[in-house]
C-alpha atoms as a PDB file:
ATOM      1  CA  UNK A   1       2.644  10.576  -6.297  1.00  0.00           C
ATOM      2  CA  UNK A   2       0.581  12.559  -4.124  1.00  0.00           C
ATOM      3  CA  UNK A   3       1.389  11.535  -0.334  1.00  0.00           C
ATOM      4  CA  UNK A   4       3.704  12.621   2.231  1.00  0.00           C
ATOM      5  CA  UNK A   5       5.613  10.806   4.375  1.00  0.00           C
ATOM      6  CA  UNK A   6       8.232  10.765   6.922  1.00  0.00           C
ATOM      7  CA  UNK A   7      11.043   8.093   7.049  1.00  0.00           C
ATOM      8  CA  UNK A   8      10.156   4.629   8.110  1.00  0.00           C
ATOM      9  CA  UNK A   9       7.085   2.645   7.588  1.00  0.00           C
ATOM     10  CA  UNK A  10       3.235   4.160   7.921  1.00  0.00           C
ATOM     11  CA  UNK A  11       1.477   2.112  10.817  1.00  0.00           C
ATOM     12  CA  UNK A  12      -2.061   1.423   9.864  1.00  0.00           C
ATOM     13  CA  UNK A  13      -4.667  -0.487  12.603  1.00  0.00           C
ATOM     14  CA  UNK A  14      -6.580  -3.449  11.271  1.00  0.00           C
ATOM     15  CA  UNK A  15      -9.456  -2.081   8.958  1.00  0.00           C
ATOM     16  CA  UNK A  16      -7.441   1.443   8.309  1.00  0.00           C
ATOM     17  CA  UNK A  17      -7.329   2.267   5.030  1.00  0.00           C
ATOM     18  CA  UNK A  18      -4.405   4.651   2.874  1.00  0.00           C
ATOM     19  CA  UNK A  19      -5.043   6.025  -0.007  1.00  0.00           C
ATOM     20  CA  UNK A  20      -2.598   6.731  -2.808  1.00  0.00           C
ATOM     21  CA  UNK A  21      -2.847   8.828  -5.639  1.00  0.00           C
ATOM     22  CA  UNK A  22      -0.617   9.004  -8.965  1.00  0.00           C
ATOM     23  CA  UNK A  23       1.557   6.014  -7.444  1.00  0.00           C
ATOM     24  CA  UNK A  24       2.467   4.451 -11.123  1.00  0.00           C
ATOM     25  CA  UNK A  25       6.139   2.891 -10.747  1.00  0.00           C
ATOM     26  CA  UNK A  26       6.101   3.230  -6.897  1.00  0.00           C
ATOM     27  CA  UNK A  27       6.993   0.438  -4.208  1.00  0.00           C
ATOM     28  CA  UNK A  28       4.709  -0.543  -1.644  1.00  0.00           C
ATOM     29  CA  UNK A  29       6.112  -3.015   1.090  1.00  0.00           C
ATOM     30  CA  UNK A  30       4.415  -4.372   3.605  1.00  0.00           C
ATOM     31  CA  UNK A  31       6.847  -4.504   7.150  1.00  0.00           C
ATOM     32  CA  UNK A  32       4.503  -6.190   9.433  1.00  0.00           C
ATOM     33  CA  UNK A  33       1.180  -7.473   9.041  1.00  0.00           C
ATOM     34  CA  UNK A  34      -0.498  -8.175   5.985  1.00  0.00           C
ATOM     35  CA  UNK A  35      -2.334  -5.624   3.607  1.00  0.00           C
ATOM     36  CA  UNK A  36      -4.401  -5.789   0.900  1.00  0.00           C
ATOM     37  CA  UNK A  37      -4.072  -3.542  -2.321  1.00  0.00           C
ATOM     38  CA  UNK A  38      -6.155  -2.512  -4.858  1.00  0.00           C
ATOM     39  CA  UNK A  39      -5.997  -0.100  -7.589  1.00  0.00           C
ATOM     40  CA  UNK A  40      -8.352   2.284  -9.812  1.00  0.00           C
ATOM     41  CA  UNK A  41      -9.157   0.287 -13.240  1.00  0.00           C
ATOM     42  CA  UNK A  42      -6.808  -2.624 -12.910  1.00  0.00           C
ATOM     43  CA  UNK A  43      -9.002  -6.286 -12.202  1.00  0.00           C
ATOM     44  CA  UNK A  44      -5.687  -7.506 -10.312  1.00  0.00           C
ATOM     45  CA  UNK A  45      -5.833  -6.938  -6.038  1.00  0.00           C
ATOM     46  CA  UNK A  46      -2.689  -8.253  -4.316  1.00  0.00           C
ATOM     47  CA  UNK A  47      -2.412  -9.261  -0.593  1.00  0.00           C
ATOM     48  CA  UNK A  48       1.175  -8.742   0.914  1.00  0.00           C
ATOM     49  CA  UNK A  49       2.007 -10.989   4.072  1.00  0.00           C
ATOM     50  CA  UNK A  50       5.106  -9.144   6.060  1.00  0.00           C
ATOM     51  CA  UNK A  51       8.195  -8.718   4.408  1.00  0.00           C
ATOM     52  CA  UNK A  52       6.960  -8.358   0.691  1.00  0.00           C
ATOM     53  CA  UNK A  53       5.968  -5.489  -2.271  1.00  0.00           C
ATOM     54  CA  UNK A  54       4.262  -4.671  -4.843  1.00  0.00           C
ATOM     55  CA  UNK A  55       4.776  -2.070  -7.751  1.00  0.00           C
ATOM     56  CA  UNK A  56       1.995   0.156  -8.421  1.00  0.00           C
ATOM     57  CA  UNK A  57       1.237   0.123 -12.054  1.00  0.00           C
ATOM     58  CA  UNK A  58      -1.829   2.933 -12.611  1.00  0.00           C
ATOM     59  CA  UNK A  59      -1.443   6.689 -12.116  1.00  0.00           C
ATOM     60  CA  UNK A  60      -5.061   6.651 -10.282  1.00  0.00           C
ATOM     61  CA  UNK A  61      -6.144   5.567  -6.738  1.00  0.00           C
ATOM     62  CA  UNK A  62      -4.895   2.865  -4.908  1.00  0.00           C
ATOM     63  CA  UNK A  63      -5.772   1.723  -1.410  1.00  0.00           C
ATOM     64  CA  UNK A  64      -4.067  -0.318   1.083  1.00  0.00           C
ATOM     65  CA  UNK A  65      -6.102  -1.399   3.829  1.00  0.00           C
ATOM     66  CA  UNK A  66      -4.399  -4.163   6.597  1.00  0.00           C
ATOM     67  CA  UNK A  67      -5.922  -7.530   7.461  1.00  0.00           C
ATOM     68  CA  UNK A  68      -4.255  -6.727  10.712  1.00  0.00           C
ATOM     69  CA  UNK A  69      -2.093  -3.929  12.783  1.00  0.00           C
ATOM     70  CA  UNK A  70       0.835  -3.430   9.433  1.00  0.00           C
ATOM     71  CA  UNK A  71       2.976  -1.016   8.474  1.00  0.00           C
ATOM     72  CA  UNK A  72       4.087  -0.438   5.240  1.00  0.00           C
ATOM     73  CA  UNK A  73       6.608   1.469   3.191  1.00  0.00           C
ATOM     74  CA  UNK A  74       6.527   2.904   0.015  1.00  0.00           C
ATOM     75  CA  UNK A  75       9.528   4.309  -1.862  1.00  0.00           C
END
């Protein structure tokens, strides 16, 4: 997984977008807000509503971009 991050949740502003790269087998979790997901090859996007996650399955780019102020977590 190529991103760094400190403890706690990344805050992201409605319409801000993170990008994840190599993420296979992580967590995402959205904390507040809701987010939608998407990943490189895969025909499946997910939208998580506060207080859920999502495993990343593909080892290419995924982005996360919030409906509304979120923050997420990813472990």
């Amino acid at each position: 997984m190529n991103i760094e991050l400190e403890s706690g949740a990344v805050r992201l502003a409605r319409g801000q977008t993170l990008k994840i790269h190599d993420g296979a087998g992580h967590v995402v979790c959205a904390r507040e807000g809701s987010v939608w997901i998407t990943e490189e090859n895969s025909r499946q996007d997910v939208v998580l509503e506060g207080g859920a996650c999502f495993e990343l399955h593909g080892d290419g780019l995924a982005l996360v971009q919030a409906f509304s102020d979120a923050a997420v977590s990813i472990a």
